[in-house]
Protein backbone atom coordinates (compact mmCIF):
# COMPACT_ATOMS: atom_id res chain seq x y z
CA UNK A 1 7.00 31.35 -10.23
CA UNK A 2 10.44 31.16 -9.04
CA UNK A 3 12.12 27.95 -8.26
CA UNK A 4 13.79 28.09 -5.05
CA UNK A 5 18.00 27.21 -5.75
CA UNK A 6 19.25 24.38 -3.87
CA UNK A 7 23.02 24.93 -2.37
CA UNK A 8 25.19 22.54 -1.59
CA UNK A 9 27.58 23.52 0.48
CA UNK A 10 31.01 21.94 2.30
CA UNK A 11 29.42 20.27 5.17
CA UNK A 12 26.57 18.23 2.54
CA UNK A 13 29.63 17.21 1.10
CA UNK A 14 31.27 16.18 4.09
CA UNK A 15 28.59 14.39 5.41
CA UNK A 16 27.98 12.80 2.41
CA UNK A 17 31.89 11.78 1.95
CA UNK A 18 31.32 10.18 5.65
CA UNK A 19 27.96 8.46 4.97
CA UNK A 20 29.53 7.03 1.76
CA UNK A 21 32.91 5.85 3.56
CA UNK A 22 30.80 3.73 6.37
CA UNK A 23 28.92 1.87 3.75
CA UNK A 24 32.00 0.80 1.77
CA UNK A 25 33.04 0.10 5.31
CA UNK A 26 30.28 -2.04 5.92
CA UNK A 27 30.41 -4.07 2.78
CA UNK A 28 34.19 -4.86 3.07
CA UNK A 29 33.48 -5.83 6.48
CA UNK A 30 30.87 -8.36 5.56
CA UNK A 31 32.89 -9.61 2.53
CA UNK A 32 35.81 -10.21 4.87
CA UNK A 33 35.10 -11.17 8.14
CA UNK A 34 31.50 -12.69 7.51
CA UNK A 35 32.01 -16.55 7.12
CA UNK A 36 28.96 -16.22 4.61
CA UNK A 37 29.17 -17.47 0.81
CA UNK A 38 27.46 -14.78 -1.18
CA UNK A 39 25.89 -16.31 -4.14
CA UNK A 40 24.25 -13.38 -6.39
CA UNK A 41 24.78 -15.35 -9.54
CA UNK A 42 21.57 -17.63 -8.58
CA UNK A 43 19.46 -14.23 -7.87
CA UNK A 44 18.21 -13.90 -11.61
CA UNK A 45 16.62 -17.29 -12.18
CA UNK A 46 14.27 -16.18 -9.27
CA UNK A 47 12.75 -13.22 -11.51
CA UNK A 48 12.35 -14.50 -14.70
CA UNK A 49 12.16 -18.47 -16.28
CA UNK A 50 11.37 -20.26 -19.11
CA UNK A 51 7.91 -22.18 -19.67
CA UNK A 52 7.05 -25.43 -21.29
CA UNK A 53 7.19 -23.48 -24.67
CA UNK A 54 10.31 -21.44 -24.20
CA UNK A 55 8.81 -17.97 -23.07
CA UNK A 56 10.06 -15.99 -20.35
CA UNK A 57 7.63 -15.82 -17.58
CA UNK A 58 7.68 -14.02 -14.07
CA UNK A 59 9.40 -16.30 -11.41
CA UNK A 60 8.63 -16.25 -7.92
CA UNK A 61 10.57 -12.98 -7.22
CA UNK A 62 9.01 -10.87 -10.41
CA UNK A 63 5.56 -12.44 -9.24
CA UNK A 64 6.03 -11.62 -5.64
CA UNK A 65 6.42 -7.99 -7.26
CA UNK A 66 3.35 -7.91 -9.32
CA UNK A 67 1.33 -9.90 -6.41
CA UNK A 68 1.87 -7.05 -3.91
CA UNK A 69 1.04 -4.35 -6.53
CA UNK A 70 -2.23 -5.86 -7.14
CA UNK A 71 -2.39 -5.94 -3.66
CA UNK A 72 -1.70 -2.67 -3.10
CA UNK A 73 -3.71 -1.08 -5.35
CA UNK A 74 -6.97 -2.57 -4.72
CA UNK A 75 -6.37 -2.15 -1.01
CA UNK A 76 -5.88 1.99 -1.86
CA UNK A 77 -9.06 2.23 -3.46
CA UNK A 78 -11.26 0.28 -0.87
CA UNK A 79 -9.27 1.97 1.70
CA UNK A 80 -10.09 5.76 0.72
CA UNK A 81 -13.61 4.80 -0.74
CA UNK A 82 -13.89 3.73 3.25
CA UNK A 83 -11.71 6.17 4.76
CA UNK A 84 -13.56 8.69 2.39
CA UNK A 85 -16.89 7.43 3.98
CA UNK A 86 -16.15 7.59 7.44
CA UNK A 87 -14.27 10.83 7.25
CA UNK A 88 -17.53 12.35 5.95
CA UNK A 89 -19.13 10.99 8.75
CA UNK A 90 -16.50 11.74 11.83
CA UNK A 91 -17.35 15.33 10.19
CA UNK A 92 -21.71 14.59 10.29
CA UNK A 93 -23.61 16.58 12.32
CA UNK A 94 -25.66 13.92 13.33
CA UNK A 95 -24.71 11.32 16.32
CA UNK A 96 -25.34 8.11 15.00
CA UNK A 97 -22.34 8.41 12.16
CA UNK A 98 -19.83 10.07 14.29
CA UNK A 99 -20.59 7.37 16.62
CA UNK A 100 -20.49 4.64 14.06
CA UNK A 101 -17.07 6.22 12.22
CA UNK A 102 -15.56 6.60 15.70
CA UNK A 103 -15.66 2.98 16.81
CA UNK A 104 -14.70 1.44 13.54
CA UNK A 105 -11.42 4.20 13.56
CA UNK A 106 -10.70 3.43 17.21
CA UNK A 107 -11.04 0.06 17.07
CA UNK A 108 -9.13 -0.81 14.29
CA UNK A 109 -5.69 1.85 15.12
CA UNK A 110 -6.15 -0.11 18.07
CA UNK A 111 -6.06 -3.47 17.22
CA UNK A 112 -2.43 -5.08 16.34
CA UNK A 113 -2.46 -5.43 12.55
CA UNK A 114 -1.41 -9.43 12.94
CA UNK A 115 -4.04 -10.36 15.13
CA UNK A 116 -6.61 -8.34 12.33
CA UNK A 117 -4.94 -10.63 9.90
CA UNK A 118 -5.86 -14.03 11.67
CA UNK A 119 -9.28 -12.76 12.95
CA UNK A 120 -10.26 -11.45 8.96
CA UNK A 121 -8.53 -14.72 7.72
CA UNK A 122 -10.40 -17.60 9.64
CA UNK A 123 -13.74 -15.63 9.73
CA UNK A 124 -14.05 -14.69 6.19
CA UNK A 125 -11.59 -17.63 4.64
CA UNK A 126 -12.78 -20.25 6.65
CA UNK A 127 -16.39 -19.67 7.15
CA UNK A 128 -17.72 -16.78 4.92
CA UNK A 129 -16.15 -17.77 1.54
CA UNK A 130 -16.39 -21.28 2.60
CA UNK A 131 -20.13 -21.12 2.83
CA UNK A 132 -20.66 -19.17 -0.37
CA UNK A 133 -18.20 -21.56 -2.31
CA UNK A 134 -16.77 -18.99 -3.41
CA UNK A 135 -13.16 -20.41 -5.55
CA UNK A 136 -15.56 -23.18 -6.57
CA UNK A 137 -18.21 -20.43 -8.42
CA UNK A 138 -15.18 -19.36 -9.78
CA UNK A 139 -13.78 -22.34 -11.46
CA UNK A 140 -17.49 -22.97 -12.86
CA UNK A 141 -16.88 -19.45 -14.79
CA UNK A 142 -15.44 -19.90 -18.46
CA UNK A 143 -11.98 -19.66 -19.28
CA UNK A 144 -11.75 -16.23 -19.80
CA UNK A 145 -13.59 -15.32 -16.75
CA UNK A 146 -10.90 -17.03 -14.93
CA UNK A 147 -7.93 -15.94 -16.47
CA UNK A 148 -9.65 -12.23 -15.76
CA UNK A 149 -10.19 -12.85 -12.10
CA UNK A 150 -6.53 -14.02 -11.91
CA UNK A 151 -4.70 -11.35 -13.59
CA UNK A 152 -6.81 -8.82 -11.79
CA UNK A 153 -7.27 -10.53 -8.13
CA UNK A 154 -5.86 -14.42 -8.16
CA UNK A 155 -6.19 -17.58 -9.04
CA UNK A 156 -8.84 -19.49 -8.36
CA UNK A 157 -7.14 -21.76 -5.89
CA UNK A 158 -5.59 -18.57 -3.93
CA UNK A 159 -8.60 -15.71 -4.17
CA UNK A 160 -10.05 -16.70 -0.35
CA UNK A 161 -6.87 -15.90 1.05
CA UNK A 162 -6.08 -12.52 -1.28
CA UNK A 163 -9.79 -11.60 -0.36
CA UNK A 164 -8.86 -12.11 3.32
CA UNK A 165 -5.85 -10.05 2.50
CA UNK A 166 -7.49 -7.29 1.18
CA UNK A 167 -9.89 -6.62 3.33
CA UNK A 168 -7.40 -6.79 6.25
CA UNK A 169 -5.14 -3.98 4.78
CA UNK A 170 -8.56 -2.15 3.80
CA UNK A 171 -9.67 -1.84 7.02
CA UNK A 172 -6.94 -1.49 8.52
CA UNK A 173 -5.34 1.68 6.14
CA UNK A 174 -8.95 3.15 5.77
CA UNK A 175 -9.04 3.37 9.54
CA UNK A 176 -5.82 5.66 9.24
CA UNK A 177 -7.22 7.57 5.91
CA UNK A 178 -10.10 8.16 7.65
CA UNK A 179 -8.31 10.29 9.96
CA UNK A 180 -6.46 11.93 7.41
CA UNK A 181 -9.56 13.03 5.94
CA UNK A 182 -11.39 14.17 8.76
CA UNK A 183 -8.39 16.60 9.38
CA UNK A 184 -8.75 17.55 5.98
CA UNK A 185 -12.54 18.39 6.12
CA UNK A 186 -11.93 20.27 9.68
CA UNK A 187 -8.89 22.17 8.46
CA UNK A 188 -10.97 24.35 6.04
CA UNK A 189 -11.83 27.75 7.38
CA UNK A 190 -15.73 27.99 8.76
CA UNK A 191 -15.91 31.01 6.29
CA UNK A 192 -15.36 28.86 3.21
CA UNK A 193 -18.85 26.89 4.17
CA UNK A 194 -20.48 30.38 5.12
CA UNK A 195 -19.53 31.49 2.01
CA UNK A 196 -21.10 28.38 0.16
CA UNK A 197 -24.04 28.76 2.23
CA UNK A 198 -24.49 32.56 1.84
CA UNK A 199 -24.23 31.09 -2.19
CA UNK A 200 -27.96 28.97 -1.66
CA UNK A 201 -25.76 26.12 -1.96
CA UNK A 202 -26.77 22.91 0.43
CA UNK A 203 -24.68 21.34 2.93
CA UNK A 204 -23.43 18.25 0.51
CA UNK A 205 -23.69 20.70 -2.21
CA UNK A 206 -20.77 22.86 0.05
CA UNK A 207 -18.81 19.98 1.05
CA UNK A 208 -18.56 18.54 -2.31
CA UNK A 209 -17.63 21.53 -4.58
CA UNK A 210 -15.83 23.65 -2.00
CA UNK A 211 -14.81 22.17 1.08
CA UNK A 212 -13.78 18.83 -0.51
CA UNK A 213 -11.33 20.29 -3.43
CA UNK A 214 -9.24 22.44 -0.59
CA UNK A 215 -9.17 19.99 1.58
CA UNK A 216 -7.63 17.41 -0.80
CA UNK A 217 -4.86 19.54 -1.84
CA UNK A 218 -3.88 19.86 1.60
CA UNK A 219 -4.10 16.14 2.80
CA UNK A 220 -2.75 14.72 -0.52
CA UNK A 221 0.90 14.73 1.56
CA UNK A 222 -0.83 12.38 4.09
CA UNK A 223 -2.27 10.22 1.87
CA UNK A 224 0.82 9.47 0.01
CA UNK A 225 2.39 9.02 2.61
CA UNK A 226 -0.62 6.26 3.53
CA UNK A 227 -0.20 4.70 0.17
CA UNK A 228 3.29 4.19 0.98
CA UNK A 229 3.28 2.52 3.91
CA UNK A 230 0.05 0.12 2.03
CA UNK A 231 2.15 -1.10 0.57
CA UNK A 232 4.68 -1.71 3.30
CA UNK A 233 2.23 -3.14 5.10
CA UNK A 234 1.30 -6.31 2.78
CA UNK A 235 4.40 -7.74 3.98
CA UNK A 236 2.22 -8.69 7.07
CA UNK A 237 -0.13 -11.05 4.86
CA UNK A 238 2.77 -13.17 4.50
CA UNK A 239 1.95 -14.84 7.36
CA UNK A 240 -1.40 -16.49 5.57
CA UNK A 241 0.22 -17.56 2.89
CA UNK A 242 -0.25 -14.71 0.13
CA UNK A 243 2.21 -14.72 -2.51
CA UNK A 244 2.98 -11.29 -1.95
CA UNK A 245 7.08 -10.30 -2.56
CA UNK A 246 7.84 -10.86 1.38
CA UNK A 247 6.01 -14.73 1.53
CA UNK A 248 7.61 -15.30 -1.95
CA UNK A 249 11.50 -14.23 -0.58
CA UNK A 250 10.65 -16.44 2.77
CA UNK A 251 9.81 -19.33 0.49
CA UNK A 252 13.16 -18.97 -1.99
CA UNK A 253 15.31 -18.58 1.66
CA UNK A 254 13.86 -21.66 2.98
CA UNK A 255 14.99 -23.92 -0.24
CA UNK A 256 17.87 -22.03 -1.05
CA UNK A 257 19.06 -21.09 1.93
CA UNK A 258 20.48 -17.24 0.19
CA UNK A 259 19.43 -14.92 3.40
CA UNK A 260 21.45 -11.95 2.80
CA UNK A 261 21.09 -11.97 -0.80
CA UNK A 262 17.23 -12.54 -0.63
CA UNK A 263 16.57 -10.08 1.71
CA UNK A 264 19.04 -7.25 0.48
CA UNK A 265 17.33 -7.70 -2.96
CA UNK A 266 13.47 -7.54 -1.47
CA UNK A 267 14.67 -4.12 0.79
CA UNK A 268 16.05 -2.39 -2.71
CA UNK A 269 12.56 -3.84 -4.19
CA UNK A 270 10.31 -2.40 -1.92
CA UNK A 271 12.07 0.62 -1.78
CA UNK A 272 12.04 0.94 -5.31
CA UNK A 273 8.05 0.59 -5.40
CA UNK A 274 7.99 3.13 -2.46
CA UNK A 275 10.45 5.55 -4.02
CA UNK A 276 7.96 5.43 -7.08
CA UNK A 277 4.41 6.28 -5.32
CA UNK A 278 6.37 9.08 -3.64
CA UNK A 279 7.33 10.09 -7.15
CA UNK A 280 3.83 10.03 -8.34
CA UNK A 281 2.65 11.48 -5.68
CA UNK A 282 4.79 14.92 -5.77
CA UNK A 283 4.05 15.13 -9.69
CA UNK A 284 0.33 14.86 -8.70
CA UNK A 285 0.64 17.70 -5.49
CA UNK A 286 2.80 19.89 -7.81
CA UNK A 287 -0.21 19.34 -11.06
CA UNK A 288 -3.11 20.49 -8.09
CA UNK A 289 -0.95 22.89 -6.43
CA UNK A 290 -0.51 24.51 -10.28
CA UNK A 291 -3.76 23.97 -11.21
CA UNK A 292 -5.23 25.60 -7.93
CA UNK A 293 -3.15 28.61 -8.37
């Protein structure tokens, strides 16, 4: 297979010259004429510090990080196990599940994520996990039960409000994946399935062995892209007090008062987590794309 040969010609270089001259622009303008003390040396601290026995452990920063990871992650897999779900059933040829996918996808894409937040947050926080006693079950468990549920989900003291967290960005992105599935499923030709049933094959038996494999490959694009902007959209949980990277930056502002430093360093942060799930997710469409060919 021939790789296609990328040219770069006068005007990239141009542009790029230009694009390069306004930032260096920019940041001599805000060095000069903003009456703002940049103070980068404290920055570091704020990743990594020392504990009662000399380690290095993750400071607030580094934590904030590996908080919205976590996050992240667990909010991709309940969001396409759900989005997965309800795609298969926007695609049913029964009523009832079209009916049932269709309100949950409608109502959700058309519900302002903060206000999904707060309802999620002081139903299931408040009242649900309050009622089971949840955080205290969990600080009945042994030691090591503990210290599993916190490196995997939180601490005891903070797992209502991750739990609220997480199922706010599940529903919320599995409402959009969803979509992105049922596309998917409709984009495959009707011959494919008249093939599979000309086969003897059944109509799960079609949709799990051929429909489903083609129709992957060609939503995988979307779903990155969805992956992406999960984890764009913890930011929002800030707002009940998850130590996710945005709530940790808000909390190092407030004592420190460092706003162009903190928030300069969270933007190249989050882009740098973004940049890498787009990363992943090419070598992943280019592995498919090779092994489908």
């Amino acid at each position: 297979m021939l790789r296609a040969r990328v040219r770069f010609t006068l005007l990239d270089a141009a542009i790029l010259a230009a694009v390069a001259a306004g930032v260096a622009a920019l940041a001599v303008s805000a060095s000069t004429n903003l009456d703002y003390a940049w103070r980068w040396d404290i920055l570091p601290q704020y990743f990594l510090r020392r504990d009662a026995a000399g380690g290095l452990v993750p400071n607030l920063l580094l934590a904030g990080v590996v908080s919205t990871v976590r996050l992240a992650l667990w909010t991709t897999l309940l969001a396409t196990l759900a989005g997965a779900a309800m795609g298969l059933a926007r695609t049913s040829r029964r009523l009832l599940p079209r009916l049932v996918a269709g309100a949950y996808v409608e109502s959700v894409r058309n519900l302002p994520p903060l206000v999904l937040v707060f309802l999620v947050y002081f139903f299931l926080s408040d009242q649900v996990l309050t009622a089971l006693a949840v955080e205290e079950r969990v600080r009945e468990m042994p030691a090591l039960a503990q210290s599993a549920i916190g490196l995997l989900l939180a601490p005891p003291g903070r797992l209502s409000g991750f739990l609220a967290a997480l199922l706010t960005l599940a529903l919320y992105e599995g409402a959009y994946i969803t979509e992105i599935i049922r596309a998917g499923i409709q984009s495959v030709e009707r011959g494919q399935r008249d093939a599979a049933k000309a086969l003897g094959l059944t109509r799960w038996q079609a949709t799990r062995h051929v429909i489903l494999p083609q129709a992957v490959r060609r939503i995988l694009p979307a779903l990155a892209g969805q992956v992406i902007s999960t984890v764009k959209d913890s930011a929002i949980v800030a707002v009940i007090s998850v130590p996710e990277l945005t709530f940790q930056a808000l909390q190092i502002m407030a004592s420190t008062g460092l706003t162009f430093e903190i928030w300069i360093t969270v933007m190249a942060l989050y882009f740098g987590l973004c940049f890498s799930a787009s990363l992943g997710a090419r070598r992943l469409e280019a592995r498919l794309a090779k092994a489908g060919s």
